[in-house]
Protein backbone atom coordinates (compact mmCIF):
# COMPACT_ATOMS: atom_id res chain seq x y z
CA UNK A 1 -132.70 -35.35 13.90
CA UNK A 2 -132.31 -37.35 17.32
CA UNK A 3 -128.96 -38.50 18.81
CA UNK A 4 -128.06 -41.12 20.80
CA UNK A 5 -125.37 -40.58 23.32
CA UNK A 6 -123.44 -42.93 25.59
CA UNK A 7 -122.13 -41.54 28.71
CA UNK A 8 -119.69 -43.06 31.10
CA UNK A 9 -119.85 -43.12 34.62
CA UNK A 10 -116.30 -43.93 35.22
CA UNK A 11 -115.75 -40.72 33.62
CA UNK A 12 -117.57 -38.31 35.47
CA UNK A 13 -120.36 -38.75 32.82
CA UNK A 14 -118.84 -37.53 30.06
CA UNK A 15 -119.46 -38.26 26.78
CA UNK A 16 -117.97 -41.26 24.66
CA UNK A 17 -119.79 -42.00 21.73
CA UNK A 18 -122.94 -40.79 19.86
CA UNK A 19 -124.62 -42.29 16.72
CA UNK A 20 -127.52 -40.53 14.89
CA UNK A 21 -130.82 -42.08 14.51
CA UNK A 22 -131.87 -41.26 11.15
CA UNK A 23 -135.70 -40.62 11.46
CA UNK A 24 -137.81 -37.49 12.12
CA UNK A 25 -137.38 -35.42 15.17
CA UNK A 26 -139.84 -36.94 17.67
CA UNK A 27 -140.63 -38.62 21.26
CA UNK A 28 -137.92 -41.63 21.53
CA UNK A 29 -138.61 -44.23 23.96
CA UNK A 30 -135.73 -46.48 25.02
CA UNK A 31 -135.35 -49.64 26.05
CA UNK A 32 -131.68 -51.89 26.77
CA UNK A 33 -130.82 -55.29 27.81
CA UNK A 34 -128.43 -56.31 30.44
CA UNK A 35 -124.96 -56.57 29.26
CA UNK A 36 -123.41 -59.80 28.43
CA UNK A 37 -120.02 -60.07 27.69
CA UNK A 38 -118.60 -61.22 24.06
CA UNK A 39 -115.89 -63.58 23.24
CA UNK A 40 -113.44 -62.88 21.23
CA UNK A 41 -113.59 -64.27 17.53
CA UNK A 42 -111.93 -63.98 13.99
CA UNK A 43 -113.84 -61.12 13.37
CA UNK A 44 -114.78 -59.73 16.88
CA UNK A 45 -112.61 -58.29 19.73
CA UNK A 46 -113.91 -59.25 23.29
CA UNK A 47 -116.46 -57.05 24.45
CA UNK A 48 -118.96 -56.22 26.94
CA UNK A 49 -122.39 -55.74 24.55
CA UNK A 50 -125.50 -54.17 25.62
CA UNK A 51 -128.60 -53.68 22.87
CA UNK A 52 -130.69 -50.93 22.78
CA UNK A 53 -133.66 -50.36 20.88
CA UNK A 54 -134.99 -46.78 20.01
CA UNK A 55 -138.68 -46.50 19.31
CA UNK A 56 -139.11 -42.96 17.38
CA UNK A 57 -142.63 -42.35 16.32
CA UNK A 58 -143.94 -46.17 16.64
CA UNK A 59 -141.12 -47.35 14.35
CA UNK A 60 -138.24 -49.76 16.43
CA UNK A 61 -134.57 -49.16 15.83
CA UNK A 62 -132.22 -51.43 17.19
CA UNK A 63 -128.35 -50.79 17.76
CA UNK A 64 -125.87 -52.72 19.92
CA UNK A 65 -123.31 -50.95 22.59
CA UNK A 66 -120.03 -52.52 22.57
CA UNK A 67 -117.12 -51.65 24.91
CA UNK A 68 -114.52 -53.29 23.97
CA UNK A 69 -111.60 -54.29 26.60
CA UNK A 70 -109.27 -51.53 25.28
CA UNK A 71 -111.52 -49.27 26.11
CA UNK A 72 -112.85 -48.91 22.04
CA UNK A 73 -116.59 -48.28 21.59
CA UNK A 74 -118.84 -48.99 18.80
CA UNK A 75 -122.31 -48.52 18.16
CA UNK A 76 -123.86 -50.49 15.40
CA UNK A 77 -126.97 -50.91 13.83
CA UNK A 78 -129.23 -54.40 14.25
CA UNK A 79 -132.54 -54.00 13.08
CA UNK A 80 -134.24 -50.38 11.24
CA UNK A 81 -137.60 -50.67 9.81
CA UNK A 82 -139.04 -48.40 6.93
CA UNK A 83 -142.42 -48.02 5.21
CA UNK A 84 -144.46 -50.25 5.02
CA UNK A 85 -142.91 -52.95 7.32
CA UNK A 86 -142.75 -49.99 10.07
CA UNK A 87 -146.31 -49.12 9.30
CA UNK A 88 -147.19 -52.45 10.49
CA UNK A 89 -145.74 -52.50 13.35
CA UNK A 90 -146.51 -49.41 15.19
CA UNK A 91 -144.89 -50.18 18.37
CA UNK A 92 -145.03 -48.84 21.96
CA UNK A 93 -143.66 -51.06 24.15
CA UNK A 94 -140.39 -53.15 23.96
CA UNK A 95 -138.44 -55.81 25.78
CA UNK A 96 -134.59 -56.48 25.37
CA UNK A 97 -132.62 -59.21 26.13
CA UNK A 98 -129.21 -60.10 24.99
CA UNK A 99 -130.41 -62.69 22.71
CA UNK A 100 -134.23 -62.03 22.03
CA UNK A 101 -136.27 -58.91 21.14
CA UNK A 102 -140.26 -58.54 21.70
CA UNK A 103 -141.94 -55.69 20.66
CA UNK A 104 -145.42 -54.87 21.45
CA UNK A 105 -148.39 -53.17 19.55
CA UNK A 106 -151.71 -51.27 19.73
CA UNK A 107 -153.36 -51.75 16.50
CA UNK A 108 -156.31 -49.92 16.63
CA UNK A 109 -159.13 -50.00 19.64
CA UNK A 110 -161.00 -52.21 17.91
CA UNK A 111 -158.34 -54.85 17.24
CA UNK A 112 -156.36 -57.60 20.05
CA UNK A 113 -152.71 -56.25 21.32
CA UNK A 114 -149.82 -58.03 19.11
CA UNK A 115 -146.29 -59.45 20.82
CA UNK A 116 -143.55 -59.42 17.75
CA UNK A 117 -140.72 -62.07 19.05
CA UNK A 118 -137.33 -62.08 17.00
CA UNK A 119 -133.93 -63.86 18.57
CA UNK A 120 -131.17 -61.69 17.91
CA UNK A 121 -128.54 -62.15 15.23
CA UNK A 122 -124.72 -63.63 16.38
CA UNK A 123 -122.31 -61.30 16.28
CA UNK A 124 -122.35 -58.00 14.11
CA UNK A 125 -124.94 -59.41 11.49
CA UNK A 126 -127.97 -57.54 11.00
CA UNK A 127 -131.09 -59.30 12.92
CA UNK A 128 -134.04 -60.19 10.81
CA UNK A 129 -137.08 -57.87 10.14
CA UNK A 130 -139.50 -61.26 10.12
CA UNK A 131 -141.13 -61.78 13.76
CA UNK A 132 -143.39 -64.40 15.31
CA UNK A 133 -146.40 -62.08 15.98
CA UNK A 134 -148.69 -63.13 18.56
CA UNK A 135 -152.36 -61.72 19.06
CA UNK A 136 -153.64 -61.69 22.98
CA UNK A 137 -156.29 -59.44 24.90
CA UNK A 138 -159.09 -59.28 22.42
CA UNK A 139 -160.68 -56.15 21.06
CA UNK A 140 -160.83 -53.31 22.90
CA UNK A 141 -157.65 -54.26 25.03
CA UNK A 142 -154.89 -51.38 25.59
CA UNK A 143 -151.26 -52.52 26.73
CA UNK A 144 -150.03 -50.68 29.78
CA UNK A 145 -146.89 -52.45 30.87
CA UNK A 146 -144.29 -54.72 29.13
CA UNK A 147 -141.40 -56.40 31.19
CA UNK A 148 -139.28 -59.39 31.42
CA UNK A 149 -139.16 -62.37 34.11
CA UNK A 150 -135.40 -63.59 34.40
CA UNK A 151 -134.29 -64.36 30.46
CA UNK A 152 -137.36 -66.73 29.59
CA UNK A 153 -140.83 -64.91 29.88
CA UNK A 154 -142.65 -61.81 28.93
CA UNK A 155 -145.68 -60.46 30.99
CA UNK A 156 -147.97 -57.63 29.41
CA UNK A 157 -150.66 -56.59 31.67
CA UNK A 158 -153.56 -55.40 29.72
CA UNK A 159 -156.40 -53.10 30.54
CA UNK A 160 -159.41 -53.94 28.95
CA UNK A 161 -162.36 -51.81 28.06
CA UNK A 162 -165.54 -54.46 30.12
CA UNK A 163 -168.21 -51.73 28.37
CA UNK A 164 -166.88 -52.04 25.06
CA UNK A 165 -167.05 -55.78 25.40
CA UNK A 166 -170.56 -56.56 26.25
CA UNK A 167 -170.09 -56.38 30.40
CA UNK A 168 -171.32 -53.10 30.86
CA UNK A 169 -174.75 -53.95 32.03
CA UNK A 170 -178.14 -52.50 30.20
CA UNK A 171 -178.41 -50.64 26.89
CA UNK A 172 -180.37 -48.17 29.24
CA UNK A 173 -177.74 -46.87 31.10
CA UNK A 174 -175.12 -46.10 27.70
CA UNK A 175 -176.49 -43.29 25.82
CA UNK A 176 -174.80 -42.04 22.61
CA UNK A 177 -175.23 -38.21 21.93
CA UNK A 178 -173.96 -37.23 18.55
CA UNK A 179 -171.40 -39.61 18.93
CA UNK A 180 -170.04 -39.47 21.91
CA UNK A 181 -170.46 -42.45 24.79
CA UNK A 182 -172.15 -41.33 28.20
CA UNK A 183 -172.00 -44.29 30.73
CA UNK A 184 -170.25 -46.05 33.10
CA UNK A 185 -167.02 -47.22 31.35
CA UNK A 186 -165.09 -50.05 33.31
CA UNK A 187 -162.02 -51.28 32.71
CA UNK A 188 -160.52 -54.68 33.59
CA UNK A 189 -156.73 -55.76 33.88
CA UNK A 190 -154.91 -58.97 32.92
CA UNK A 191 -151.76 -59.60 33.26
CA UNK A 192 -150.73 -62.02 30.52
CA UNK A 193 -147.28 -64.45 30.71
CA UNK A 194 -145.59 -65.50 27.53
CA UNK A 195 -142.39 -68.25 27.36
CA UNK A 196 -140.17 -66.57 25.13
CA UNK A 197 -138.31 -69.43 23.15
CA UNK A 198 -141.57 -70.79 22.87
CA UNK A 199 -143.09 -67.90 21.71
CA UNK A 200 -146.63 -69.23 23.65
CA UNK A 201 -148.48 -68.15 26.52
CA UNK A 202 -148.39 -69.68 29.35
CA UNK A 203 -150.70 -68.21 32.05
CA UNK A 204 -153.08 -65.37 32.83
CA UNK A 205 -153.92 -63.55 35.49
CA UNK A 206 -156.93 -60.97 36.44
CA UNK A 207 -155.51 -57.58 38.43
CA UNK A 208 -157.24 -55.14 40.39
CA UNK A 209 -159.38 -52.86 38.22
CA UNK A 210 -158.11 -49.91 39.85
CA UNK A 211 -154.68 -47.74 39.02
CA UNK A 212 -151.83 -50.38 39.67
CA UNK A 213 -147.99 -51.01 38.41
CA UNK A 214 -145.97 -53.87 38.32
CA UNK A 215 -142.50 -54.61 37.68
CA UNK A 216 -140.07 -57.53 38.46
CA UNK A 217 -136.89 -58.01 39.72
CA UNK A 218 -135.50 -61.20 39.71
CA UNK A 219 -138.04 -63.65 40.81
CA UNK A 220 -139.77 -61.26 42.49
CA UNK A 221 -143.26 -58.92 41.20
């Protein structure tokens, strides 16, 4: 199975704490949040927290980092899907923030990308499995990039197929040869900006057709 492993830097990289992530040996993508430091409670030492989501074969698992002021670490699980529910999800992409999640999905080529929002549980409570699911990019579309403005928005830029949707030009130039597609494919990107706590899209944006990548830092693309 697949490990994950928390090194520290103020320790010449060596290893502190691992947790196994109980799902089939695979590709893991990972994504974190920024740390944000948590007060002490009752039930909860003070503690600088940092979540991480693990994406192992489309399905999202979620755990949260905590380094506790006495040096104590823990690693526990948020958020695991199985069956079904991680069926239907499918993920590729994900965004992390200290208090939200999105996660972001490829259906199928002939179906719109999906944005899954959840706002993360308080404390060590397990988050919720039910997201807001948005639709965006029609059919066709293919997410290439997922990243966050600041703590409020979400921007996927979207390539998307212009052939496949009717802008291609004539029927004469597209010739189909026991199935496969001879022409001149195009493809068109949009960069798409959600409001996280709204959950709603707020703007859209048409990028240059050819190779490109974006990121933000700050208030800066």
């Amino acid at each position: 199975g697949n490990r994950l492993f928390l090194f520290s830097t103020c320790k010449h990289g060596a290893i502190v704490k691992s947790v196994q992530l109980d799902v089939h040996p695979s590709s893991v993508g990972l994504f974190a949040s920024r740390p944000v430091r948590q007060r002490a409670s009752e039930t909860t030492n003070a503690a600088m927290c940092t979540n991480v989501v693990a994406i192992v074969r489309n399905t999202p698992l979620m755990v949260s980092v905590q380094v506790q002021n006495n040096g104590k670490i823990e690693i526990k699980n948020k958020l695991m899907m199985e069956g079904d529910q991680a069926l239907a999800f499918s993920c590729t992409h994900a965004v992390v923030m200290s208090s939200d999640i999105i996660l972001a999905s490829n259906p199928g080529p002939e179906n719109d990308c999906v944005l899954h929002f959840q706002s993360d549980s308080k404390g060590d409570a397990p988050m919720s499995a039910v997201f807001h699911s948005v639709s965006f990019g029609g059919p066709g579309s293919k997410l290439k990039k997922l990243f966050a403005i600041q703590n409020d928005y979400v921007v996927a830029v979207v390539a998307t197929n212009t052939t496949l949707n009717g802008n291609g030009g004539d029927d004469e130039e597209h010739i189909d040869f026991d199935g496969h597609w001879f022409g001149n494919d195009e493809e068109s990107n949009t960069a798409f900006v959600f409001h996280i706590p709204t959950r709603r899209e707020l703007y859209r944006s048409e990028l240059p057709s050819d190779p490109i990548s974006v990121d933000s830092l700050g208030n800066t693309l």
